[in-house]
Structure formats: C-alpha cells, structure tokens
C-alpha atoms as a PDB file:
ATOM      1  CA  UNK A   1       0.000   0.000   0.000  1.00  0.00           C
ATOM      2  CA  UNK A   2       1.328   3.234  -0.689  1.00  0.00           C
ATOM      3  CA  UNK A   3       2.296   5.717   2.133  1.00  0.00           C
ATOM      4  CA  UNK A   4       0.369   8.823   2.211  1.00  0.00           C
ATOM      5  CA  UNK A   5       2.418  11.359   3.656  1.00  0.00           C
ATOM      6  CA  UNK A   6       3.635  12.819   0.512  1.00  0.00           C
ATOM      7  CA  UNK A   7      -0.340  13.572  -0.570  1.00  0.00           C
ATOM      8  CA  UNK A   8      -1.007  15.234   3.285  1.00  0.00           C
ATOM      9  CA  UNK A   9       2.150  17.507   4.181  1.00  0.00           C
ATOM     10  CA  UNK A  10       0.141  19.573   6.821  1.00  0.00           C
ATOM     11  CA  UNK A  11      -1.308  16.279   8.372  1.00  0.00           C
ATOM     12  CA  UNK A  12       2.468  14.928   9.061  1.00  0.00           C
ATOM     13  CA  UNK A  13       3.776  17.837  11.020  1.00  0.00           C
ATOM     14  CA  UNK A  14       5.793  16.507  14.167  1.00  0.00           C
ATOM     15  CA  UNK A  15       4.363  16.238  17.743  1.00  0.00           C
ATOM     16  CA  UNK A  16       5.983  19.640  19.126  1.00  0.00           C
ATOM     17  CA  UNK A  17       6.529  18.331  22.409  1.00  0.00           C
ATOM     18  CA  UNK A  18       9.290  16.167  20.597  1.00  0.00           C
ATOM     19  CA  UNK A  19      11.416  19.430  19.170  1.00  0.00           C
ATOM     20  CA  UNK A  20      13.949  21.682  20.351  1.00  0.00           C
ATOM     21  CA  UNK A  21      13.478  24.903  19.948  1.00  0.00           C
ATOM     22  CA  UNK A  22      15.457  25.905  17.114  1.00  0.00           C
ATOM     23  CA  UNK A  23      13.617  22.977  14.900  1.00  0.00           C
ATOM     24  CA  UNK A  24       9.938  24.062  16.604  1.00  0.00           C
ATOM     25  CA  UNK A  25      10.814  27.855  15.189  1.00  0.00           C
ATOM     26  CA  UNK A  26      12.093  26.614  12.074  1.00  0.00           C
ATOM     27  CA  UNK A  27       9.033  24.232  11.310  1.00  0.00           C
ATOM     28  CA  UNK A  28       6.513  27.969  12.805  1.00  0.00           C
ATOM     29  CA  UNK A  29       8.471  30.157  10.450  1.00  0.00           C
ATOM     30  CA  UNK A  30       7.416  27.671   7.561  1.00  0.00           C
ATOM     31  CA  UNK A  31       4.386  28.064   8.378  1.00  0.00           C
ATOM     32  CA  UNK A  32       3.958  31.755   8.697  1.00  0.00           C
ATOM     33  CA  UNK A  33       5.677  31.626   4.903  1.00  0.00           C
ATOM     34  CA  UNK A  34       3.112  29.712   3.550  1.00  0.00           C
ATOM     35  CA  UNK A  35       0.157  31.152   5.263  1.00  0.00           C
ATOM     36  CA  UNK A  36       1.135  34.729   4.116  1.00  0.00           C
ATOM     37  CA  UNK A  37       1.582  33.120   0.494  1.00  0.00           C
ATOM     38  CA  UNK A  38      -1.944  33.284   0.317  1.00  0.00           C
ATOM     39  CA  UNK A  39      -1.857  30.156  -1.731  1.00  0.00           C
ATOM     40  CA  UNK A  40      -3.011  27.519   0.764  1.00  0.00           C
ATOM     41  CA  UNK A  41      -6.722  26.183   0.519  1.00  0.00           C
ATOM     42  CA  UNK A  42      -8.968  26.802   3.353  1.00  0.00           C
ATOM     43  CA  UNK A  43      -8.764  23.567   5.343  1.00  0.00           C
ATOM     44  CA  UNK A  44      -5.233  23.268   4.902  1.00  0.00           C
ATOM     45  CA  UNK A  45      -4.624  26.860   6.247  1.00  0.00           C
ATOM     46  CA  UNK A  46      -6.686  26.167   9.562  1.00  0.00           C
ATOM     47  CA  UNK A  47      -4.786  23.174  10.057  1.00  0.00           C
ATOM     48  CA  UNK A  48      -1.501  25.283   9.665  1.00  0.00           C
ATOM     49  CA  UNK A  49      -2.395  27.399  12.120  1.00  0.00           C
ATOM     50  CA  UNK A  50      -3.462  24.912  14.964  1.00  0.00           C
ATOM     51  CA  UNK A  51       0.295  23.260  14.127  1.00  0.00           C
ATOM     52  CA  UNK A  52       1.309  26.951  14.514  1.00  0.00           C
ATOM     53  CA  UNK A  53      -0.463  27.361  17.746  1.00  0.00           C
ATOM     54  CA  UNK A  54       0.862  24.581  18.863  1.00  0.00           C
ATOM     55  CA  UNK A  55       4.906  25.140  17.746  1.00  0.00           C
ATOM     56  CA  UNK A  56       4.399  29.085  19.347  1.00  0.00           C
ATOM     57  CA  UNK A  57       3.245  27.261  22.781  1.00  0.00           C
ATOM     58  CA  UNK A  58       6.004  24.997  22.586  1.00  0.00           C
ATOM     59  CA  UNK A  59       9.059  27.753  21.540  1.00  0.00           C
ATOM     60  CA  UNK A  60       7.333  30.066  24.553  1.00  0.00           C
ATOM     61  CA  UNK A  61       7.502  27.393  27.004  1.00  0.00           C
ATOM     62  CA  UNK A  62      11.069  26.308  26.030  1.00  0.00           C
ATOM     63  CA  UNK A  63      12.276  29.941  26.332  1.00  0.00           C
ATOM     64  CA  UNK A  64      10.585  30.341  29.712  1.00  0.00           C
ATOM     65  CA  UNK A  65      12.714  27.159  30.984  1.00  0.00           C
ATOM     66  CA  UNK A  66      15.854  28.386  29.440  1.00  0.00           C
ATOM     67  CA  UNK A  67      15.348  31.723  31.157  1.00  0.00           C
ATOM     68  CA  UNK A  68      14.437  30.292  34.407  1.00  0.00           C
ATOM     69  CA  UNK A  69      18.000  28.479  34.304  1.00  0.00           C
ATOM     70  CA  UNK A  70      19.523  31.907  33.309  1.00  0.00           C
ATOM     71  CA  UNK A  71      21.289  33.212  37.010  1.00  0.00           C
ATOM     72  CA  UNK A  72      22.456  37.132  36.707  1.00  0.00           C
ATOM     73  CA  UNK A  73      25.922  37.259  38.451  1.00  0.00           C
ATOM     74  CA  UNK A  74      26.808  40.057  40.923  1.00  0.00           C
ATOM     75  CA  UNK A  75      29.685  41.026  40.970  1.00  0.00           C
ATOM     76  CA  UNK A  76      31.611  43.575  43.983  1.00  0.00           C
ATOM     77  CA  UNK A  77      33.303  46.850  43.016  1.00  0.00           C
ATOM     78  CA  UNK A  78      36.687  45.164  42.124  1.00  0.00           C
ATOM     79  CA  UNK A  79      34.808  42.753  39.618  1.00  0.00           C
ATOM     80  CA  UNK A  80      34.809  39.715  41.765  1.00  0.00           C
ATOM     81  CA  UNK A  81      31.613  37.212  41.358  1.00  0.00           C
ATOM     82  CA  UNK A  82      29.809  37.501  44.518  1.00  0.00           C
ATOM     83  CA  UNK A  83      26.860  35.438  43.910  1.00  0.00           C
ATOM     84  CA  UNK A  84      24.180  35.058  41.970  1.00  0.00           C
ATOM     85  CA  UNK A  85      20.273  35.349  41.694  1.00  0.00           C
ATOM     86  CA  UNK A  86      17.851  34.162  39.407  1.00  0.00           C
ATOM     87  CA  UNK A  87      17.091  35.741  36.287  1.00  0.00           C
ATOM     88  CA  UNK A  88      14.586  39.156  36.460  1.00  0.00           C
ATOM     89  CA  UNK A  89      15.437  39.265  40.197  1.00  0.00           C
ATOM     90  CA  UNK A  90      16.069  42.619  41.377  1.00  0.00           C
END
C-alpha cells in the first residue's frame, strides 16, 4: 500500500513536544511563509495554524525554561563574582 504522507504535508507535522526549539521555530516560520503566500486552501490553512499554535506554545515554554535556568551574576566593586540570583530578580 502506498504511504500517504507525501499527498497530506500539513497532516504529518511533528508532535511539538518532541522538538527543540530551534527545529519548533524553524518548522513555525514555515508556516507563517506559507500562510502569508496566500496560496493555501482553506482547510489546509486552519490546520496550519493549529500546528502553529501549537509550535508558538512549545518555543514560549522552552524559552521560559531556558530563562528560568539563566542566574544574573553580581559582581563587587573590584569585579569579583559575589553570587548570583535568578534571572529578572532585582
């Protein structure tokens, strides 16, 4: 039987829980491209934008992690680390 994927690109898309970042805001850029081509059908272009729904979700939540990790050093008037406190601390 033959495989289908090649006849249903926008049905394929990968789960974005699976994807880094960078490939999640490759795969949304993609589909911003071909949205704003104008040249997708109707169905197709609601489909593209749940799959870009989901991918922005995903790239927001990964950032929000990364920054969370993020620690802003302090440092005393002769440039020695002191410490250091989480990121947007103040």
């Amino acid at each position: 039987m033959a495989d289908d994927s090649s006849t249903a690109p926008f049905n394929s898309a990968p789960d974005p829980a699976t994807l880094s970042f960078e490939d999640a805001l490759r795969a949304l850029e993609t589909i911003v491209r071909r949205l704003e081509s104008g040249d997708v059908p109707l169905d197709e272009s609601i489909s593209l934008y749940a799959q870009g729904e989901a991918l922005r979700k995903r790239c927001t939540e990964r950032l929000a992690a990364a920054e969370a990790r993020i620690a802003k050093l302090t440092i005393d008037a002769n440039g020695a680390v002191t410490g250091a406190q989480p990121f947007g601390a103040e």
